[in-house]
Protein backbone atom coordinates (compact mmCIF):
# COMPACT_ATOMS: atom_id res chain seq x y z
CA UNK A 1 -10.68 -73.33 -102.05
CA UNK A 2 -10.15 -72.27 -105.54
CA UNK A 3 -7.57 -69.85 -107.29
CA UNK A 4 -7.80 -68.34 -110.59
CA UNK A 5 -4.44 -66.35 -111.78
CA UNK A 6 -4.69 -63.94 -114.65
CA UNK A 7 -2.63 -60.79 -116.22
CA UNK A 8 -0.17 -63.00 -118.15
CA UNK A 9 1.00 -62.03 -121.54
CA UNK A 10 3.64 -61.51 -124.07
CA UNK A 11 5.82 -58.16 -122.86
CA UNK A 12 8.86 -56.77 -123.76
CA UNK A 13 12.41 -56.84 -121.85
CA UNK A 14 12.14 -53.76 -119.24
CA UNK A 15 8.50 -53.31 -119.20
CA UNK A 16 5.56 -54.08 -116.10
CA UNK A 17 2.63 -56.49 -115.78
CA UNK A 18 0.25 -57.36 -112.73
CA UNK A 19 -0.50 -60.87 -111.79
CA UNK A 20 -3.88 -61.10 -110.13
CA UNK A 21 -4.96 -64.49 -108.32
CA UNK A 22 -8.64 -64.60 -107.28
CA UNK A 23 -9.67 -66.74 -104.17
CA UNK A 24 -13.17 -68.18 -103.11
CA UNK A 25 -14.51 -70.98 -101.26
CA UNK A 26 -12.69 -70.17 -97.83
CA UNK A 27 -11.51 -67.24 -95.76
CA UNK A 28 -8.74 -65.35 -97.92
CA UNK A 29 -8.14 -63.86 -94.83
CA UNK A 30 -6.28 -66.94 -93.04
CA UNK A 31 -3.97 -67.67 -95.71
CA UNK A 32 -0.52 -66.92 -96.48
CA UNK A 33 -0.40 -65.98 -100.45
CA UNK A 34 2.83 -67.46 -102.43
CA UNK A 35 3.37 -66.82 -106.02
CA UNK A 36 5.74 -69.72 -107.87
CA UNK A 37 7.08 -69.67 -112.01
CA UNK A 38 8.14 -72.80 -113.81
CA UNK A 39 10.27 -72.03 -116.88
CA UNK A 40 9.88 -74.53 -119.57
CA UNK A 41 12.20 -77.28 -118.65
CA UNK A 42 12.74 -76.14 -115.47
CA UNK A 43 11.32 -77.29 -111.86
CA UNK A 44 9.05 -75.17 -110.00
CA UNK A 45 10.39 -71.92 -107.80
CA UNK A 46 9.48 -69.93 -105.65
CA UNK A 47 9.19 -66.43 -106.50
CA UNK A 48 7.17 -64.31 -103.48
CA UNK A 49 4.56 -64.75 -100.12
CA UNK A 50 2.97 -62.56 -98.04
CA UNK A 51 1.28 -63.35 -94.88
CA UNK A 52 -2.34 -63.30 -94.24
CA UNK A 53 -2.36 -59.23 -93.15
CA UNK A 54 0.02 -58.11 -96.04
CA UNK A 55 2.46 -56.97 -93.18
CA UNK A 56 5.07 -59.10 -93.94
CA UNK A 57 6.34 -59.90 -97.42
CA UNK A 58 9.17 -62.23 -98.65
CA UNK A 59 10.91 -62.39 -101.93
CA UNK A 60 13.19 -64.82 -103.87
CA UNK A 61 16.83 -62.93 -104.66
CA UNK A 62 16.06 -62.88 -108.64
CA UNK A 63 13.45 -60.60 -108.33
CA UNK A 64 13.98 -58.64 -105.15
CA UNK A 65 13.62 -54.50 -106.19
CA UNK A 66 11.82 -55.47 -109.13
CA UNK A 67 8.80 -57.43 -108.14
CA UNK A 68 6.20 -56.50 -105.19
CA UNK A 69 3.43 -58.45 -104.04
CA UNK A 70 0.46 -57.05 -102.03
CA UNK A 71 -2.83 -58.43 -101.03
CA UNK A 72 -6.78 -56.74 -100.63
CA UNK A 73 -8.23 -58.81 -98.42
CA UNK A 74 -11.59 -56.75 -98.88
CA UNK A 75 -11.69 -58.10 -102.90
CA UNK A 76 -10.08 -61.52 -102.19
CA UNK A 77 -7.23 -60.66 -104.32
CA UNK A 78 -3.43 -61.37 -104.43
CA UNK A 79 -1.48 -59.27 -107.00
CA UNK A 80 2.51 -59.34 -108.19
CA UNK A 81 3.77 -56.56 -109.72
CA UNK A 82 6.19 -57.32 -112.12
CA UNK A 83 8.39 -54.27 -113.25
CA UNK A 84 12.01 -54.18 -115.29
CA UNK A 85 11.08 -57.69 -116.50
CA UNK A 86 13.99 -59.67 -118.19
CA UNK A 87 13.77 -62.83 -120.43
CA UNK A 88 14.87 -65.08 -117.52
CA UNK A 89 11.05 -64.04 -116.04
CA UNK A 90 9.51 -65.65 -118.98
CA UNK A 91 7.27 -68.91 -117.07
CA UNK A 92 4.19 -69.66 -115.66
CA UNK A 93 3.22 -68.15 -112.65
CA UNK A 94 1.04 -69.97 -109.92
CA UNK A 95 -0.16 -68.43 -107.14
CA UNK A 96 -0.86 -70.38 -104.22
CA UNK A 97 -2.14 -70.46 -100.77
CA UNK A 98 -1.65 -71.58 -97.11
CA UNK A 99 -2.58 -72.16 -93.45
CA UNK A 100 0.55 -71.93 -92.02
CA UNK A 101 1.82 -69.76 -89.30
CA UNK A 102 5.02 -68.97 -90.79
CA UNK A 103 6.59 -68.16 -93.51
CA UNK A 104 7.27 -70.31 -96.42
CA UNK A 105 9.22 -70.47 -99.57
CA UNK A 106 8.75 -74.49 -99.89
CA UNK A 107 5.92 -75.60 -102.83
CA UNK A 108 5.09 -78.34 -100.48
CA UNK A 109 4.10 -76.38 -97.49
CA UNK A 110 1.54 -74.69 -100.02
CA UNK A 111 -2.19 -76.31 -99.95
CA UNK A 112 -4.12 -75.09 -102.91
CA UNK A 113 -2.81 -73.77 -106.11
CA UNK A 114 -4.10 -71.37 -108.83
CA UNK A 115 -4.23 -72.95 -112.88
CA UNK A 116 -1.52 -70.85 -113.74
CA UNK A 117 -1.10 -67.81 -116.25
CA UNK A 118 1.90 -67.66 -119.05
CA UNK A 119 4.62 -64.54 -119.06
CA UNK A 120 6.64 -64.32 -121.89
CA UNK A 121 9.55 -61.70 -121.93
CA UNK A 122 11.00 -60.91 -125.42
CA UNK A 123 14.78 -59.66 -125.72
């Protein structure tokens, strides 16, 4: 399996950008999608999953109302929508992926992982 995030950049406070994390080598179909930041100096968290029909979606409190996450499992393609984005966003984002049969928040229960791609949010 390999993932390959992109749509990163260098945005200001209260604007949008998309995330998209491409996935080959296995069927995108039977895995749960996460998307995780790390902030420089900062450990890894978890930031958003959906399961493996995009009926079910789960979102860390920070960016609940302002972030959605949605999946085409046609194009083998996870997205995040990022809107009202705020400093505290600025990290890298890594989407990863699973084979579990329930939801997960935990970077461990997470299998294979995307490079990453850099946001930066300017005050």
């Amino acid at each position: 399996v390999q993932l390959q995030a992109s749509g990163g950049g260098l945005v200001q406070a209260g604007g949008s950008l998309r995330l998209s994390c491409a996935f080959s080598g296995h069927t995108f179909s039977n895995y749960d999608m996460g998307w995780f930041r790390q902030a420089p100096g900062k450990e890894r968290e978890f930031v958003s999953t959906i399961n493996r029909s995009g009926a079910l979606t789960y979102y860390a409190d920070s960016v609940k109302d302002r972030f959605t996450i949605s999946r085409d499992n046609a194009k083998n393609t996870v997205y995040l929508q990022m809107d009202s984005l705020k400093p505290e966003d600025t990290a890298v984002y890594y989407c990863a992926g699973r084979r579990g049969i329930s939801y997960s928040s935990s970077s461990l229960d997470y299998d294979y992982w995307g490079q990453g791609t850099l946001v930066t949010v300017s005050s």
